[in-house]
PDB file of N, CA and C in Angstrom:
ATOM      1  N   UNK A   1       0.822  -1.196   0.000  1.00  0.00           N
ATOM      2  CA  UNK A   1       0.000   0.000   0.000  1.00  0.00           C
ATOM      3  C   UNK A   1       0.864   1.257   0.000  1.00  0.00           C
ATOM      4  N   UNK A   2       2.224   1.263   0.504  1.00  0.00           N
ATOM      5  CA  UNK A   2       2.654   2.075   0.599  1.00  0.00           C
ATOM      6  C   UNK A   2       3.328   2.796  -0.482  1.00  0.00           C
ATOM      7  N   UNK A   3       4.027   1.532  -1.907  1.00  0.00           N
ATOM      8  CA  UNK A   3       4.480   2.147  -2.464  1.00  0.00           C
ATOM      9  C   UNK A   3       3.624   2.567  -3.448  1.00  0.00           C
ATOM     10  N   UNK A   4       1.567   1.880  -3.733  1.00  0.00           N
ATOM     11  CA  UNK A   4       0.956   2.577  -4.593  1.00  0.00           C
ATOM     12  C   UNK A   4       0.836   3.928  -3.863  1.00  0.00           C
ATOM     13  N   UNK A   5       1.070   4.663  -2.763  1.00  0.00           N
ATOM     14  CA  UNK A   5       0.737   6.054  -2.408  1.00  0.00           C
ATOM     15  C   UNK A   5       1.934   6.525  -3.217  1.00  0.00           C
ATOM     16  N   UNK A   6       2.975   5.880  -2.838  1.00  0.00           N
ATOM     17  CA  UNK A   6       4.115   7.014  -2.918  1.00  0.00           C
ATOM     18  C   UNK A   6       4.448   7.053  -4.913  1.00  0.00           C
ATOM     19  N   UNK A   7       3.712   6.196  -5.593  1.00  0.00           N
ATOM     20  CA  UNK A   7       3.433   6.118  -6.925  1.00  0.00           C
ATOM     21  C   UNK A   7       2.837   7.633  -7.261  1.00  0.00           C
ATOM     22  N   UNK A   8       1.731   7.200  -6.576  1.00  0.00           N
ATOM     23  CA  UNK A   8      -0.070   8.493  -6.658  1.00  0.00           C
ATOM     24  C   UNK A   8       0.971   9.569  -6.267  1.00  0.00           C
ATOM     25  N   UNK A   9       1.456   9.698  -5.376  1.00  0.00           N
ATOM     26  CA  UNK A   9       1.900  10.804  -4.974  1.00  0.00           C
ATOM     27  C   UNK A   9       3.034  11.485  -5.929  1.00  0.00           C
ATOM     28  N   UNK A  10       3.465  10.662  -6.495  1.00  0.00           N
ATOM     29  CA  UNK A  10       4.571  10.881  -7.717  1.00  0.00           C
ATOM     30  C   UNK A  10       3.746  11.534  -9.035  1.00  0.00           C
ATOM     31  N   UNK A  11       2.913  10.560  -9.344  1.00  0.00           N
ATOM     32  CA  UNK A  11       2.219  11.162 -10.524  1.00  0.00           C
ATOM     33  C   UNK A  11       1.482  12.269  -9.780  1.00  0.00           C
ATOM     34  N   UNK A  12       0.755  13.012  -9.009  1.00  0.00           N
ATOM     35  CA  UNK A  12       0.338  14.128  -8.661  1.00  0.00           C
ATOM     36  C   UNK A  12       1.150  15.435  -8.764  1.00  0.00           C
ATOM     37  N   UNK A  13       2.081  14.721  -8.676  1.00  0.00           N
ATOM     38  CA  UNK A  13       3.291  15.858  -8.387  1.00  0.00           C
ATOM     39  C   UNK A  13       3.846  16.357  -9.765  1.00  0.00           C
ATOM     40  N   UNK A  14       3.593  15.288 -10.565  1.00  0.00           N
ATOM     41  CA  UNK A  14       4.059  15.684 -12.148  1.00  0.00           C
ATOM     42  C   UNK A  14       2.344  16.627 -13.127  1.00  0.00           C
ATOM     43  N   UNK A  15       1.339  15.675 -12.332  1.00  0.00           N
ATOM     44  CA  UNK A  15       0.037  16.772 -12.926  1.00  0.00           C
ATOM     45  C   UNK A  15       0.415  18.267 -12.137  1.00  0.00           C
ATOM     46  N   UNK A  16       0.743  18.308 -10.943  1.00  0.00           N
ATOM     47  CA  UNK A  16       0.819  19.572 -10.411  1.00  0.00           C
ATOM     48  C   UNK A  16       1.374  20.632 -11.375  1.00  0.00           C
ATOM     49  N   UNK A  17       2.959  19.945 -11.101  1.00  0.00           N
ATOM     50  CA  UNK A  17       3.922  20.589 -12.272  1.00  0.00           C
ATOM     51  C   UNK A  17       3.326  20.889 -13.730  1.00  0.00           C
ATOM     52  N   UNK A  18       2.665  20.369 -14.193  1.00  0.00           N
ATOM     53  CA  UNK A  18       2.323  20.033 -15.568  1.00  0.00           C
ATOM     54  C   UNK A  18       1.652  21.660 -15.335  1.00  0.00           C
ATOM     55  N   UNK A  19       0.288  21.022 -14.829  1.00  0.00           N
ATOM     56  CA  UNK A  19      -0.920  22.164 -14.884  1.00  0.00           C
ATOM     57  C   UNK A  19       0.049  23.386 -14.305  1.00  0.00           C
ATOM     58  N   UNK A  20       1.151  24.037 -13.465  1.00  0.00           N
ATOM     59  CA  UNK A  20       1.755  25.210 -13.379  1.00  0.00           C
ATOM     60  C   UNK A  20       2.361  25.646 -14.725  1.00  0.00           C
ATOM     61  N   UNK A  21       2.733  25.116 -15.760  1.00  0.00           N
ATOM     62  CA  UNK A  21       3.475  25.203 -16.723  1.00  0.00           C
ATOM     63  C   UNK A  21       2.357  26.137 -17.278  1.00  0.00           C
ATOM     64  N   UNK A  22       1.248  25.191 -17.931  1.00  0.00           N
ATOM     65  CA  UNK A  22      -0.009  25.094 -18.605  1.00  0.00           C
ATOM     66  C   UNK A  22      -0.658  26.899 -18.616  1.00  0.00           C
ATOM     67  N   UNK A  23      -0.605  26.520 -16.749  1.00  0.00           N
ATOM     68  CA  UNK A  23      -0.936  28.370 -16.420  1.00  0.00           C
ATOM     69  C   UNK A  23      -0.412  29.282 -16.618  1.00  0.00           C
ATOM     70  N   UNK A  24       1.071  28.986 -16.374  1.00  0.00           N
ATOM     71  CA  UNK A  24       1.898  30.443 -16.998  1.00  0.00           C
ATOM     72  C   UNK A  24       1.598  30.835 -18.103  1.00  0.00           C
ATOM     73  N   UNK A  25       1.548  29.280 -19.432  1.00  0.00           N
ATOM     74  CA  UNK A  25       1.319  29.787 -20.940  1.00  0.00           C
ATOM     75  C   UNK A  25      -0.118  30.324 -20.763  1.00  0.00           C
ATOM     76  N   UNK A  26      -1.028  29.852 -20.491  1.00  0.00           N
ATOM     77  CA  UNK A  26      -2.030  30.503 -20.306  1.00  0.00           C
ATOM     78  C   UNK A  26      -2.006  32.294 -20.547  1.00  0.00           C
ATOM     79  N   UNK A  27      -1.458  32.419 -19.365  1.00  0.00           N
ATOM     80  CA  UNK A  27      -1.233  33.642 -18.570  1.00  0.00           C
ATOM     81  C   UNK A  27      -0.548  34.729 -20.050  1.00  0.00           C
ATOM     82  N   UNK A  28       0.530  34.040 -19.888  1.00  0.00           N
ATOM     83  CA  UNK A  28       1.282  34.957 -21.530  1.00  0.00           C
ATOM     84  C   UNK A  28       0.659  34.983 -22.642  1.00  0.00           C
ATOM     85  N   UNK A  29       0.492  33.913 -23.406  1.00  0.00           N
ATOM     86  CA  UNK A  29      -0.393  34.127 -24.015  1.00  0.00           C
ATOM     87  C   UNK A  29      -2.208  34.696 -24.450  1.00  0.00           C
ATOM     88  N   UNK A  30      -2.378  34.875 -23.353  1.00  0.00           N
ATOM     89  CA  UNK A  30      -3.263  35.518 -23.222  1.00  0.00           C
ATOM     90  C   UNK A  30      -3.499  36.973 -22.971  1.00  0.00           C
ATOM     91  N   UNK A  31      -2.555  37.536 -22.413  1.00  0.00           N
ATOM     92  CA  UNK A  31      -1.783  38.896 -22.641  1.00  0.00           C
ATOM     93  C   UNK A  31      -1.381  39.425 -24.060  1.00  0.00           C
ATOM     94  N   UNK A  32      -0.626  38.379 -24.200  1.00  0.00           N
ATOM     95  CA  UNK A  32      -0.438  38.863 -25.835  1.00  0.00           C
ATOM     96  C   UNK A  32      -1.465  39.264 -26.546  1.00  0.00           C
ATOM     97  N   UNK A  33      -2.530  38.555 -26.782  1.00  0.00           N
ATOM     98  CA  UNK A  33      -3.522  38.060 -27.190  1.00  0.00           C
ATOM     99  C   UNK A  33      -4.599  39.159 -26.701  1.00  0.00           C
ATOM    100  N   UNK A  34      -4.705  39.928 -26.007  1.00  0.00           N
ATOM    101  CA  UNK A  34      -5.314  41.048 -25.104  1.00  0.00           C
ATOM    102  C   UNK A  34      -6.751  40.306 -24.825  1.00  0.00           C
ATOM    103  N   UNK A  35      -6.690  38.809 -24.875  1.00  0.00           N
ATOM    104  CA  UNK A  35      -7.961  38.415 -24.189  1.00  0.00           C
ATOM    105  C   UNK A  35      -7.807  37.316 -23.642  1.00  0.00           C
ATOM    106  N   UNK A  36      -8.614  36.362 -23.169  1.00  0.00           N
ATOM    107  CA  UNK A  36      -8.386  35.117 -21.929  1.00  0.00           C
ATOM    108  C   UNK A  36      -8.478  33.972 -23.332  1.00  0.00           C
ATOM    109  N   UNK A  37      -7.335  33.307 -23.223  1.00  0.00           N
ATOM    110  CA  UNK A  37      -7.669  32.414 -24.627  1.00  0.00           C
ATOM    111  C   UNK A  37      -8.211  31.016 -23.910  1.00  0.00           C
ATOM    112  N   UNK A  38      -8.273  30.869 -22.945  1.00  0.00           N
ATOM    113  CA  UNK A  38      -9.194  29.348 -22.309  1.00  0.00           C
ATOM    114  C   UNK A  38      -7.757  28.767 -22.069  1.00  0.00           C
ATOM    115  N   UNK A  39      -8.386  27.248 -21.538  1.00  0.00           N
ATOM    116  CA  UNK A  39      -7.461  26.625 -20.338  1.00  0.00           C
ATOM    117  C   UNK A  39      -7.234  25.184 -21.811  1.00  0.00           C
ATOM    118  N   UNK A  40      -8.476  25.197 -22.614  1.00  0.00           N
ATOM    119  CA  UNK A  40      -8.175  24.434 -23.903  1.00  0.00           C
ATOM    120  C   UNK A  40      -7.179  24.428 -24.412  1.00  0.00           C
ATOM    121  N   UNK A  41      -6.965  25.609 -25.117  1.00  0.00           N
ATOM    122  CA  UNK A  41      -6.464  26.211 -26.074  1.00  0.00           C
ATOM    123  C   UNK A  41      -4.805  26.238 -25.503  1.00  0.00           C
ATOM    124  N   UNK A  42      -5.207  26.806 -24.254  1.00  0.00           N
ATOM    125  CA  UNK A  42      -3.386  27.334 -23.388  1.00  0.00           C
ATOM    126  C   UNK A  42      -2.900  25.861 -23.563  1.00  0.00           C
ATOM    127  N   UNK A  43      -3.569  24.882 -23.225  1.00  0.00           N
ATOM    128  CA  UNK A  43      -3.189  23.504 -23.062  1.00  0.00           C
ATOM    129  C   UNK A  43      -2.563  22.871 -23.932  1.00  0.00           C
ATOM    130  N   UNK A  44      -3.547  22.673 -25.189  1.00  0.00           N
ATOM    131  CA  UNK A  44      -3.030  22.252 -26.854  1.00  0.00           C
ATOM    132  C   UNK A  44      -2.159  22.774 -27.161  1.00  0.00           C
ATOM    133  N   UNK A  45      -1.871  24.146 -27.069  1.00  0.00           N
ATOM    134  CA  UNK A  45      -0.812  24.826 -27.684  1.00  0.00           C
ATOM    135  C   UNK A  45       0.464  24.557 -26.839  1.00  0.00           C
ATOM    136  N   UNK A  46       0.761  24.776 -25.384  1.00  0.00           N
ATOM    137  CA  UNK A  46       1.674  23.966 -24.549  1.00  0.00           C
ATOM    138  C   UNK A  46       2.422  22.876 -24.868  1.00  0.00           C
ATOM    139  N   UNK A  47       0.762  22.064 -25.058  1.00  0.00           N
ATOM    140  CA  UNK A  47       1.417  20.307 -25.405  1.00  0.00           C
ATOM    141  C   UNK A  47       2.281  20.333 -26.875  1.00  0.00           C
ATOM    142  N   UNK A  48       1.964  21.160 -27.960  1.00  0.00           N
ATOM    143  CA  UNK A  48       2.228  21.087 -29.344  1.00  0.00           C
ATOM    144  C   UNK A  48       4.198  21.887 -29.120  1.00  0.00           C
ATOM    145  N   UNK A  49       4.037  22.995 -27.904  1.00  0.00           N
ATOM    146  CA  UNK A  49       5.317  24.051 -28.499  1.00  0.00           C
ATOM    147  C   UNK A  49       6.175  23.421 -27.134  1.00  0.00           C
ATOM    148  N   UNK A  50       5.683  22.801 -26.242  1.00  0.00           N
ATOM    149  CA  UNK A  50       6.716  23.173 -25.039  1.00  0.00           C
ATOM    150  C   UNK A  50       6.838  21.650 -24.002  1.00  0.00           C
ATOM    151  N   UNK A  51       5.791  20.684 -24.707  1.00  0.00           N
ATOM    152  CA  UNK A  51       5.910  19.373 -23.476  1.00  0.00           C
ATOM    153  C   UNK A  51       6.970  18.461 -23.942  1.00  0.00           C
ATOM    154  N   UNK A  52       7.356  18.526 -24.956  1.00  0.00           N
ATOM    155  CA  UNK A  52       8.972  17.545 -25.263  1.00  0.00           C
ATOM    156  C   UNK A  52      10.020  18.092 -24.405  1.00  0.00           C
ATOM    157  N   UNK A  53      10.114  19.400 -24.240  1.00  0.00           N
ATOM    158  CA  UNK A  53      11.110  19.939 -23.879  1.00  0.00           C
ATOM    159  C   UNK A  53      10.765  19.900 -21.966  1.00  0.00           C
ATOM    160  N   UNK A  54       9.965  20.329 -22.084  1.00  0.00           N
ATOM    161  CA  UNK A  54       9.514  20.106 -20.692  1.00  0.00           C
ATOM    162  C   UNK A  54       9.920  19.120 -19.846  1.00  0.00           C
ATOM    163  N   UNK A  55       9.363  18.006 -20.863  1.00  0.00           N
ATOM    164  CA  UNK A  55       9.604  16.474 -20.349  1.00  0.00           C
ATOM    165  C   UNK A  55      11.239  15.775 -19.950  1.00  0.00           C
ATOM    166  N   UNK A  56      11.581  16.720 -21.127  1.00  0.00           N
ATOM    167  CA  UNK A  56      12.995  16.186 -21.154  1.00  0.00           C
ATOM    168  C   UNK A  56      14.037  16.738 -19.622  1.00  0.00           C
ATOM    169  N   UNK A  57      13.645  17.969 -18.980  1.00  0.00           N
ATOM    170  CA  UNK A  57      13.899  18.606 -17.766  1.00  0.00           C
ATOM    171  C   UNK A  57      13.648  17.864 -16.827  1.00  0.00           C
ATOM    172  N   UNK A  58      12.574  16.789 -17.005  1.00  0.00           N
ATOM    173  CA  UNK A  58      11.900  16.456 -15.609  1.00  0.00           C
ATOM    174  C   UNK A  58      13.789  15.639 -14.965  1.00  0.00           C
ATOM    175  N   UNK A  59      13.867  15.824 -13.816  1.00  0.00           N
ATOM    176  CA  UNK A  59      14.583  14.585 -13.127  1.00  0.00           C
ATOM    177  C   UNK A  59      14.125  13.479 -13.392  1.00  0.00           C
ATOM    178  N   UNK A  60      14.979  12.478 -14.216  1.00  0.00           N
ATOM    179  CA  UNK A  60      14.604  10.995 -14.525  1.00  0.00           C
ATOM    180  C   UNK A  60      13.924  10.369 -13.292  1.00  0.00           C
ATOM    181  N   UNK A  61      14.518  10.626 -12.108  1.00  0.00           N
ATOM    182  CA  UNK A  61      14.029  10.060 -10.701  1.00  0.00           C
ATOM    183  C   UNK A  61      12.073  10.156 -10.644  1.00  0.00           C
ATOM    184  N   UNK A  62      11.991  11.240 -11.305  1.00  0.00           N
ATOM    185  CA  UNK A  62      10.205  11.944 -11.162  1.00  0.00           C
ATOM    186  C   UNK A  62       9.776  11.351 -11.472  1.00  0.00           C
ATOM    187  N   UNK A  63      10.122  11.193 -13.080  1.00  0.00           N
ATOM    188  CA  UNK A  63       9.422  10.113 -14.220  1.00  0.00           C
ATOM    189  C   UNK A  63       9.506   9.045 -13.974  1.00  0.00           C
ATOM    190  N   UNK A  64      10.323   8.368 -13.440  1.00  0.00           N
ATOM    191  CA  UNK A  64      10.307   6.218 -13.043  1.00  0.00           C
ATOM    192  C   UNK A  64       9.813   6.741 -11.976  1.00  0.00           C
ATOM    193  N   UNK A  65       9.736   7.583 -10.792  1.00  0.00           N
ATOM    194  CA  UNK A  65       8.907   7.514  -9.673  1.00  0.00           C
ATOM    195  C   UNK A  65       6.882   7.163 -10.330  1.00  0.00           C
ATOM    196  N   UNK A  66       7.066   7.953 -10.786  1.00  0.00           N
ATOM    197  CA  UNK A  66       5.807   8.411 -11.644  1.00  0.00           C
ATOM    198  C   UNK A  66       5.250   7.346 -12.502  1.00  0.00           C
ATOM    199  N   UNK A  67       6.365   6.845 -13.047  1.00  0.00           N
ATOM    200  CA  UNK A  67       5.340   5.467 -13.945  1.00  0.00           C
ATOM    201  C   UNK A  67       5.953   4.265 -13.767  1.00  0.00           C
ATOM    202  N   UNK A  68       6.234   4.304 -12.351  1.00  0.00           N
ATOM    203  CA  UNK A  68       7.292   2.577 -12.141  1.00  0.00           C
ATOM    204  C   UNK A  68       5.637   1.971 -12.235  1.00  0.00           C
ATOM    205  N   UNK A  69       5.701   0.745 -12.596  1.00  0.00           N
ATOM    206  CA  UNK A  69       4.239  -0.365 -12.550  1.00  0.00           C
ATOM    207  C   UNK A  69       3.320   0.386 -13.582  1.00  0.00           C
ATOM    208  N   UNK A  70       3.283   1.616 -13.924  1.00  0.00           N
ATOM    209  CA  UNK A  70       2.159   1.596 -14.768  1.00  0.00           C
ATOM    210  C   UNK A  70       2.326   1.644 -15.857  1.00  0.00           C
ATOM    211  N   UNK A  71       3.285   2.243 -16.512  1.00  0.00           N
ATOM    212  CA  UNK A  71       2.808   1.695 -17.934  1.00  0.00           C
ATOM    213  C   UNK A  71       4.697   1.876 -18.911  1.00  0.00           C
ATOM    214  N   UNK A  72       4.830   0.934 -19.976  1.00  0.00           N
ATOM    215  CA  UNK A  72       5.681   0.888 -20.029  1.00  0.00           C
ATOM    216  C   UNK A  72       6.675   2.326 -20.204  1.00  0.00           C
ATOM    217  N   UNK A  73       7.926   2.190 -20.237  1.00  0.00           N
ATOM    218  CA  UNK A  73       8.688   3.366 -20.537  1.00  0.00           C
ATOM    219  C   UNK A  73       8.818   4.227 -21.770  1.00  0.00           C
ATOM    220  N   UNK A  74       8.305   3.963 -22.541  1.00  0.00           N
ATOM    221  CA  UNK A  74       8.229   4.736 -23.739  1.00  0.00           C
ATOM    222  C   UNK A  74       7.085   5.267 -23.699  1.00  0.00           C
ATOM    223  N   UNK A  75       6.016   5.134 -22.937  1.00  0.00           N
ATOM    224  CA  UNK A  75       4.832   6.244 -22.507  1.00  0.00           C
ATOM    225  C   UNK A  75       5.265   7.076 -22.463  1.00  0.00           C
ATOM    226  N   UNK A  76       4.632   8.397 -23.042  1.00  0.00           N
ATOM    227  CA  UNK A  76       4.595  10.071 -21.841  1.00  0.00           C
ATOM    228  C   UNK A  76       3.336   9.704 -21.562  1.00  0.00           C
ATOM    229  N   UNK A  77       3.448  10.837 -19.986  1.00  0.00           N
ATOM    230  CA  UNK A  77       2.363  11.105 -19.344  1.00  0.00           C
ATOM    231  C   UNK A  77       2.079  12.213 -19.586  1.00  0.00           C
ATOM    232  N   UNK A  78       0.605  12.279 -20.064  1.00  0.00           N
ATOM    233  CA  UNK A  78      -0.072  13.595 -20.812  1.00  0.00           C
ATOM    234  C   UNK A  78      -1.063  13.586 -19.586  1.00  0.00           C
ATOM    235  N   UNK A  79      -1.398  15.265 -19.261  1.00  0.00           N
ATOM    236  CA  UNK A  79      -1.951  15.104 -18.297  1.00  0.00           C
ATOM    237  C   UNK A  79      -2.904  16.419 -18.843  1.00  0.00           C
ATOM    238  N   UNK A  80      -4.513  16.130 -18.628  1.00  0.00           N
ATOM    239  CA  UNK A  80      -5.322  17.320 -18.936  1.00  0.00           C
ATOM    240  C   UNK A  80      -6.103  17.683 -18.366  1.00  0.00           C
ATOM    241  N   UNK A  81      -7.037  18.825 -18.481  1.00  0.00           N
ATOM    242  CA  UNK A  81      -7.469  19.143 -16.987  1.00  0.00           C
ATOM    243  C   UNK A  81      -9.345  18.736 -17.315  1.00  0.00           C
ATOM    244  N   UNK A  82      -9.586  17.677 -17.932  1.00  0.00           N
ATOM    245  CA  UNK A  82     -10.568  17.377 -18.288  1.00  0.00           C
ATOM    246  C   UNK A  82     -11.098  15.546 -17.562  1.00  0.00           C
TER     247      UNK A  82
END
């Protein structure tokens, strides 16, 4: 039981991270933009310009914390707020 928490707790920690990213672009781009472009849109566009690179930052430790048992290693974890 303990190490599915400390799994959950791993992947939470990478949606956390994720969705802070998500908001900043949000945030800028939507400035630019001189209007609120949605949490959709900030998202898709994120995932398309900035989650390879993103991903590639994480500490390897995050990511095998994050998907030891669930799914194989050549997964990404895409995470959305839907």
């Amino acid at each position: 039981m303990k190490q599915m928490t400390q799994e959950s707790d791993a992947v939470m920690e990478l949606v956390r991270l994720q969705r802070e990213e998500v908001a900043k672009h949000k945030w800028i781009e939507s400035e630019k933009a001189g209007h609120d472009i949605g949490w959709d849109q900030a998202h898709a566009d994120w995932l398309v310009k900035y989650f390879a690179e993103w991903e590639g930052h994480l500490p390897s430790r995050v990511i095998d914390d994050a998907l030891h048992a669930r799914a194989p290693r050549n997964r990404r974890l895409v995470v959305s707020d839907r």
